[in-house]
C-alpha atoms as a PDB file:
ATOM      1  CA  UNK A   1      37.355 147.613  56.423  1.00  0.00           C
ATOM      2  CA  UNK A   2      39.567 147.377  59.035  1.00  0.00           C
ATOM      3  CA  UNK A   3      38.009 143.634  60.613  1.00  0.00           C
ATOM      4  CA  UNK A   4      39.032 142.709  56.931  1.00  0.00           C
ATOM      5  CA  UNK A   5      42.323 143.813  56.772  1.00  0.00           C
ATOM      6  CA  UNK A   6      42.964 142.050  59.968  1.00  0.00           C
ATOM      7  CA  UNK A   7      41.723 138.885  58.656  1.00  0.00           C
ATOM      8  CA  UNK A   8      43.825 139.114  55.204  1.00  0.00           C
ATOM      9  CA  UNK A   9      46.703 139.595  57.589  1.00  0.00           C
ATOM     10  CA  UNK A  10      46.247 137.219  60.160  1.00  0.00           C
ATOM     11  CA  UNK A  11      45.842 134.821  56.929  1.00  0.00           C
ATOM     12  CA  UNK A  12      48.836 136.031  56.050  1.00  0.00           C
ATOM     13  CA  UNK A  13      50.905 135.279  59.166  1.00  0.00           C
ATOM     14  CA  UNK A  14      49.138 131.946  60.003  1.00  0.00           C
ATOM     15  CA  UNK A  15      51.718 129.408  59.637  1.00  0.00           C
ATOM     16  CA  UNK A  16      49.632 126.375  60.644  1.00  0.00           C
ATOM     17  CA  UNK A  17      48.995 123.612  58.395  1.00  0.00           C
ATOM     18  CA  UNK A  18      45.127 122.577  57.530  1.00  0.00           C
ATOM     19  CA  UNK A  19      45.704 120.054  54.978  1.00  0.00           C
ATOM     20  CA  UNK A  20      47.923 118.262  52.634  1.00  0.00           C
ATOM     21  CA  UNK A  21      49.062 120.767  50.561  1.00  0.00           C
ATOM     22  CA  UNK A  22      50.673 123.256  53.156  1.00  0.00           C
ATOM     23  CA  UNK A  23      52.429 120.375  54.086  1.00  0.00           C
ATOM     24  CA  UNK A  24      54.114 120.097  50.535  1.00  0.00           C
ATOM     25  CA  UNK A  25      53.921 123.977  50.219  1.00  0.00           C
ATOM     26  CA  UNK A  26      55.976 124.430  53.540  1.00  0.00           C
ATOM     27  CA  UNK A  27      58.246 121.918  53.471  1.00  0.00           C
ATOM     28  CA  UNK A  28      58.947 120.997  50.076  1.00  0.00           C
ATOM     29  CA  UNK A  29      57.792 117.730  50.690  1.00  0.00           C
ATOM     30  CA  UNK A  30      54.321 115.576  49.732  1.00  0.00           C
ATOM     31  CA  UNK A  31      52.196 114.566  52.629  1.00  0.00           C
ATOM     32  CA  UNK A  32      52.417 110.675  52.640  1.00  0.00           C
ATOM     33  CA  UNK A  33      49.156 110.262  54.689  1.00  0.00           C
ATOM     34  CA  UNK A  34      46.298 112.263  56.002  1.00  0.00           C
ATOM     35  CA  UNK A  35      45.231 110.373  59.258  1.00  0.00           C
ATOM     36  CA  UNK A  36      41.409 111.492  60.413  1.00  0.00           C
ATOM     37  CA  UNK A  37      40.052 112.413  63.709  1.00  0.00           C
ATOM     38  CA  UNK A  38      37.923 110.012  65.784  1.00  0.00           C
ATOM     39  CA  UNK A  39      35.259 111.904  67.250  1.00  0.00           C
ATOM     40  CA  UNK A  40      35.117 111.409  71.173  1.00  0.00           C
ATOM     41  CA  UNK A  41      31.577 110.425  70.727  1.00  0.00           C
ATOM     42  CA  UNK A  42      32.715 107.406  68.546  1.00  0.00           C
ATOM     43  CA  UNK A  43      35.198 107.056  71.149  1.00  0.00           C
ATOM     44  CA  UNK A  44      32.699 106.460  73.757  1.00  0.00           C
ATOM     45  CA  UNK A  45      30.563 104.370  72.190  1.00  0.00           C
ATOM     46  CA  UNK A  46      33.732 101.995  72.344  1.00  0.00           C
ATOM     47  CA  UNK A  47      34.229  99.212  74.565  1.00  0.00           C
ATOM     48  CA  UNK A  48      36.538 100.668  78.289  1.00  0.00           C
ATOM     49  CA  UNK A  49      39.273  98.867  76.363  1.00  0.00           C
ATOM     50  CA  UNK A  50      38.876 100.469  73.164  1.00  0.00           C
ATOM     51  CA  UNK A  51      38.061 104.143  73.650  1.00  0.00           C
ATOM     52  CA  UNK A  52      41.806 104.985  72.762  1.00  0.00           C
ATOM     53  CA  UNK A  53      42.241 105.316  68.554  1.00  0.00           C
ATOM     54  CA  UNK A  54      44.933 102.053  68.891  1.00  0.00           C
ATOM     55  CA  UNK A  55      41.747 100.296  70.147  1.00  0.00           C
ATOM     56  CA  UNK A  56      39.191 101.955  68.147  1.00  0.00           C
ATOM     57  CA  UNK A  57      41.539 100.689  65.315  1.00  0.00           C
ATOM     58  CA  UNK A  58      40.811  97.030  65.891  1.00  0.00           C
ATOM     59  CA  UNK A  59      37.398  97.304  67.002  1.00  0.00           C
ATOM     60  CA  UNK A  60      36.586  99.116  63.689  1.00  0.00           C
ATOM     61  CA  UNK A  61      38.736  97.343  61.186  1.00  0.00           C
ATOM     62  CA  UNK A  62      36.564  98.851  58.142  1.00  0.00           C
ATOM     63  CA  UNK A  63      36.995 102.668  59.527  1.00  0.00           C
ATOM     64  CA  UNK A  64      38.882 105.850  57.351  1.00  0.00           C
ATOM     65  CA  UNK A  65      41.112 106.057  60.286  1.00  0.00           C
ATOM     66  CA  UNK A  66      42.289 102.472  60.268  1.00  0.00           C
ATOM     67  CA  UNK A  67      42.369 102.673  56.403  1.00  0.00           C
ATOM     68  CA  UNK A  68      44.844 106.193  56.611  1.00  0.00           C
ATOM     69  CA  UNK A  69      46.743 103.608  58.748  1.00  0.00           C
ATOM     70  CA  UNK A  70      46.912 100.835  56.363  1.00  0.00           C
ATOM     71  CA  UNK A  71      47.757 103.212  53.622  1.00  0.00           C
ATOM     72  CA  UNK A  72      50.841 105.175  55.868  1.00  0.00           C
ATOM     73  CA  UNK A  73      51.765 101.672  56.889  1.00  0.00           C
ATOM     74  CA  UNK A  74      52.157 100.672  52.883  1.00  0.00           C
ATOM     75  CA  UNK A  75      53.653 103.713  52.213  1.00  0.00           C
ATOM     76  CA  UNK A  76      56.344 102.839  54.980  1.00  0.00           C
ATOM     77  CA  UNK A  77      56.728  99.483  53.910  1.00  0.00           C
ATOM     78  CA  UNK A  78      57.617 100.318  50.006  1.00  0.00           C
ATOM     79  CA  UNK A  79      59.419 103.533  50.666  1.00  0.00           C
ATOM     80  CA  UNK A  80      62.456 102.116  49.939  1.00  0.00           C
ATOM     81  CA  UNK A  81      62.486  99.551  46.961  1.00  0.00           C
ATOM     82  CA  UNK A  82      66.227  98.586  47.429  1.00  0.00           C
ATOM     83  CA  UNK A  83      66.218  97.666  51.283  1.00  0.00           C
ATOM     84  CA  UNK A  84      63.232  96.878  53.885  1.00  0.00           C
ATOM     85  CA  UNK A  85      62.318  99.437  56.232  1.00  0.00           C
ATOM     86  CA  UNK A  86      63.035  98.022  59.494  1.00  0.00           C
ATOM     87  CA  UNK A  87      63.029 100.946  62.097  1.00  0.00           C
ATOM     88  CA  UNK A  88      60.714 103.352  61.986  1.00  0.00           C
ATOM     89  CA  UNK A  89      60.773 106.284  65.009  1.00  0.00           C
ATOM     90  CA  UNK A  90      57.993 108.881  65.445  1.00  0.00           C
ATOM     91  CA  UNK A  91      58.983 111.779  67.218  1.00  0.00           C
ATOM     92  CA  UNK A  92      57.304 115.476  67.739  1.00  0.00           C
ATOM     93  CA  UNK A  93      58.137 119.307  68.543  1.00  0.00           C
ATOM     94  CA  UNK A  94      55.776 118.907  71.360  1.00  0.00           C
ATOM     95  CA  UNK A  95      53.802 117.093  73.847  1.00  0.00           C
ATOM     96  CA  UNK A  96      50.003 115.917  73.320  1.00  0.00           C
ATOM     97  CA  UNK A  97      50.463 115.787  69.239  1.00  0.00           C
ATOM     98  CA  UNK A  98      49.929 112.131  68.793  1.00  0.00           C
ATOM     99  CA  UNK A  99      53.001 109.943  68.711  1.00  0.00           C
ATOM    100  CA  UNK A 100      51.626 107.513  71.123  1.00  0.00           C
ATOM    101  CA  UNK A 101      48.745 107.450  68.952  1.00  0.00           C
ATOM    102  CA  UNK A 102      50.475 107.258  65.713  1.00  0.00           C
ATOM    103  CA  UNK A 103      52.900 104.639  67.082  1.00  0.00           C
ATOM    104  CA  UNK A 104      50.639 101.934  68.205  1.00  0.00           C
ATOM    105  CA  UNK A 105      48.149 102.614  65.662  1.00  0.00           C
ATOM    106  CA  UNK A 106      50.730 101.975  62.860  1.00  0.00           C
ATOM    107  CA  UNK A 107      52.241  99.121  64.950  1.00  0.00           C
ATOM    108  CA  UNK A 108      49.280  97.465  65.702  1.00  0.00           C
ATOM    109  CA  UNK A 109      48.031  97.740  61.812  1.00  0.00           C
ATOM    110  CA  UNK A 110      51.343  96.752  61.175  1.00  0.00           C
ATOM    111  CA  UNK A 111      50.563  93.232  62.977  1.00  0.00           C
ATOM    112  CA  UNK A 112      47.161  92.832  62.070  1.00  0.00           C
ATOM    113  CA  UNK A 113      49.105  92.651  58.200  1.00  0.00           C
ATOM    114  CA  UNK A 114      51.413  89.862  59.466  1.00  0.00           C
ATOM    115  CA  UNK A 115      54.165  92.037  60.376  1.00  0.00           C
ATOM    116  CA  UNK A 116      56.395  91.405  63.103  1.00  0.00           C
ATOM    117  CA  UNK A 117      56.333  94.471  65.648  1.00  0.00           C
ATOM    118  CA  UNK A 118      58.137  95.748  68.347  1.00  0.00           C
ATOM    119  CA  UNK A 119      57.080  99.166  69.791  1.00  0.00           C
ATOM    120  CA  UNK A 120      59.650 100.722  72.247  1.00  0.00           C
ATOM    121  CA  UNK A 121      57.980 103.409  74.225  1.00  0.00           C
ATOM    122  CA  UNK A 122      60.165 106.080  75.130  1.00  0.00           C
ATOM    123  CA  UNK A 123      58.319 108.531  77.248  1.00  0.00           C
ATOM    124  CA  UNK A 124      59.710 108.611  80.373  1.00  0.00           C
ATOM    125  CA  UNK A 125      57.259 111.181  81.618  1.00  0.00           C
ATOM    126  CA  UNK A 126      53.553 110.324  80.482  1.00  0.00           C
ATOM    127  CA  UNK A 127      53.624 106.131  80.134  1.00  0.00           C
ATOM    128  CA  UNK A 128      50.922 106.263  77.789  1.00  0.00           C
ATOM    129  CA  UNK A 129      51.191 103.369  76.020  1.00  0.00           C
ATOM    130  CA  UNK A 130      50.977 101.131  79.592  1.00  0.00           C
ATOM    131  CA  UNK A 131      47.864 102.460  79.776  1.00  0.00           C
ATOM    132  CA  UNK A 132      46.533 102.000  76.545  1.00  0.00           C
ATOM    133  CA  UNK A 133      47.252  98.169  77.108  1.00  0.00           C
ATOM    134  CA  UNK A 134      46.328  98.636  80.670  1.00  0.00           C
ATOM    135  CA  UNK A 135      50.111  96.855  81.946  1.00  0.00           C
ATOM    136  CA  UNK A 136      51.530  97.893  84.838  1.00  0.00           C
ATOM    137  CA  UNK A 137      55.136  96.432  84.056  1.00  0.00           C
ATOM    138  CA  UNK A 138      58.253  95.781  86.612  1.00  0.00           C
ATOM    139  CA  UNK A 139      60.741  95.339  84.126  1.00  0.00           C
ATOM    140  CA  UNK A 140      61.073  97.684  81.423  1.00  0.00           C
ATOM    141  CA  UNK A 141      63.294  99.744  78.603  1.00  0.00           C
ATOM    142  CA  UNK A 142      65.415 101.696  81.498  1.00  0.00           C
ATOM    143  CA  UNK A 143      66.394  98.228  83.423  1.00  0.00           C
ATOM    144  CA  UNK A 144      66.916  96.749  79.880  1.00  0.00           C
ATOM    145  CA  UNK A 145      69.086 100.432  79.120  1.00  0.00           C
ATOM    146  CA  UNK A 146      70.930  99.737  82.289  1.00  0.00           C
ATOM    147  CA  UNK A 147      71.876  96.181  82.270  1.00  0.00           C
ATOM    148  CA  UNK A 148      69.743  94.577  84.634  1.00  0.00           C
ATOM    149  CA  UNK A 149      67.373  92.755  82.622  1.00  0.00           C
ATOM    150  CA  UNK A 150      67.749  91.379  78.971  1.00  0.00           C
ATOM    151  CA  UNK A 151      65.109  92.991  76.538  1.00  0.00           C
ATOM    152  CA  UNK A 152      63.229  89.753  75.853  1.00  0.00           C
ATOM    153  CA  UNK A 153      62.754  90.131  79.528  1.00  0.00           C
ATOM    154  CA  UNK A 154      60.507  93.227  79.149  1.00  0.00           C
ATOM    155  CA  UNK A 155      58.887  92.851  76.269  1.00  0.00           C
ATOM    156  CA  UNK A 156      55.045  92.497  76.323  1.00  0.00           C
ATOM    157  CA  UNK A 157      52.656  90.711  73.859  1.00  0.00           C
ATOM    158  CA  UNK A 158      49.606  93.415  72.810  1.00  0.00           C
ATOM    159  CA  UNK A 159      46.983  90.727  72.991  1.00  0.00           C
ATOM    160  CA  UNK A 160      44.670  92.398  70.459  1.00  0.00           C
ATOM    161  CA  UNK A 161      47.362  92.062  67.572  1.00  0.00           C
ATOM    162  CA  UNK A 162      50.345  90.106  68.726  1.00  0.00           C
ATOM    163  CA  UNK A 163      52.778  93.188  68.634  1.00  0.00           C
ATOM    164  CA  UNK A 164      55.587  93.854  71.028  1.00  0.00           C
ATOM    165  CA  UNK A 165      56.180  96.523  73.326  1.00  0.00           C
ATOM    166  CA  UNK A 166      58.955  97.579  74.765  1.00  0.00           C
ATOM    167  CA  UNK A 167      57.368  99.196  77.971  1.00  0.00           C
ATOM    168  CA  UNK A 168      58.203 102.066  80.580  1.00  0.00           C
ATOM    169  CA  UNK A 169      58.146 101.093  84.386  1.00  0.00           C
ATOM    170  CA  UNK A 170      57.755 102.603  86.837  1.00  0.00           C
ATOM    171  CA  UNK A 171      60.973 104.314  87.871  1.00  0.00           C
ATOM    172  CA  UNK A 172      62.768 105.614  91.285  1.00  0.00           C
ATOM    173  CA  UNK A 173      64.036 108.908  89.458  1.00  0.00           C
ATOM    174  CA  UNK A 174      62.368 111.683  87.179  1.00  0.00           C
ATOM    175  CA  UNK A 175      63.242 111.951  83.628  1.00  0.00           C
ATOM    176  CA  UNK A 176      65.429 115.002  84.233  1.00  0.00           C
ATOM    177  CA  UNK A 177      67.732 113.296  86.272  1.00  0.00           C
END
């Protein structure tokens, strides 16, 4: 009886979301996409250059995952009938919740639709995105921030899907500064 009661009340307090509809029972609004895992076996099965989800995404055009892309991407795209969506920022609570992931996965299925891209990576701390395209860049978004280098300057071509990326380089001071 008691194990029970426990687990009616940690039910209770669990504020987590599992699916879809906590998302629209918590915040009042409907979940626009539901984005799968990739299971790290599928992951390494991939090609060194693709065991990321951006590059599972390509390799596996036909997958759910890349699909939930296509549809969030759509659902981006025609969010707003009167005026194109033209910026679109994904941001997180926390680290290690999947904005790099989310970012060039939706910018990269983005181009593969004809889109034009341009991905401006923001993490001062973690670089991910340099390493998902494996760039180590000299010029990046704080020399473009500061004034010594124009942004067409820094901007890299993803070869896999002709998007642009604003990268991170390397830099002489920590974030906190």
């Amino acid at each position: 009886f008691v194990g029970f009661a426990a687990g009616v009340l940690a039910e209770l307090l669990d504020r987590s979301i599992h699916d879809p509809d906590d998302v629209e029972a918590k915040t009042g609004y409907p979940a626009i996409a539901s984005v799968p895992a990739i299971s790290k076996r599928a992951l390494r099965m991939m090609p060194p250059a693709a065991s990321n989800p951006p590059g599972y995404l390509v390799e596996r055009p036909m997958s759910s995952f890349t699909e939930a892309l296509r549809v969030l991407r759509t659902v981006i795209v025609h969010s707003r009938l009167n005026t194109p969506t033209r910026v679109v920022a994904v941001a997180s609570a926390l680290p290690g919740e999947g904005k790099t992931t989310i970012a060039m996965s939706l910018a990269r299925v983005a181009a593969m639709s004809g889109q034009k891209v341009v991905v401006v990576d923001c993490d001062l701390r973690k670089h991910t995105i340099n390493d998902i395209l494996d760039i180590e860049p000299e010029i990046g978004l704080l020399q473009v921030l500061a004034g010594e280098n124009e942004w067409r300057q820094a901007v890299r071509r993803d070869e896999l899907t002709q998007a642009d990326i604003l990268p991170v380089a390397p830099i002489t001071f920590t974030p906190l500064d």
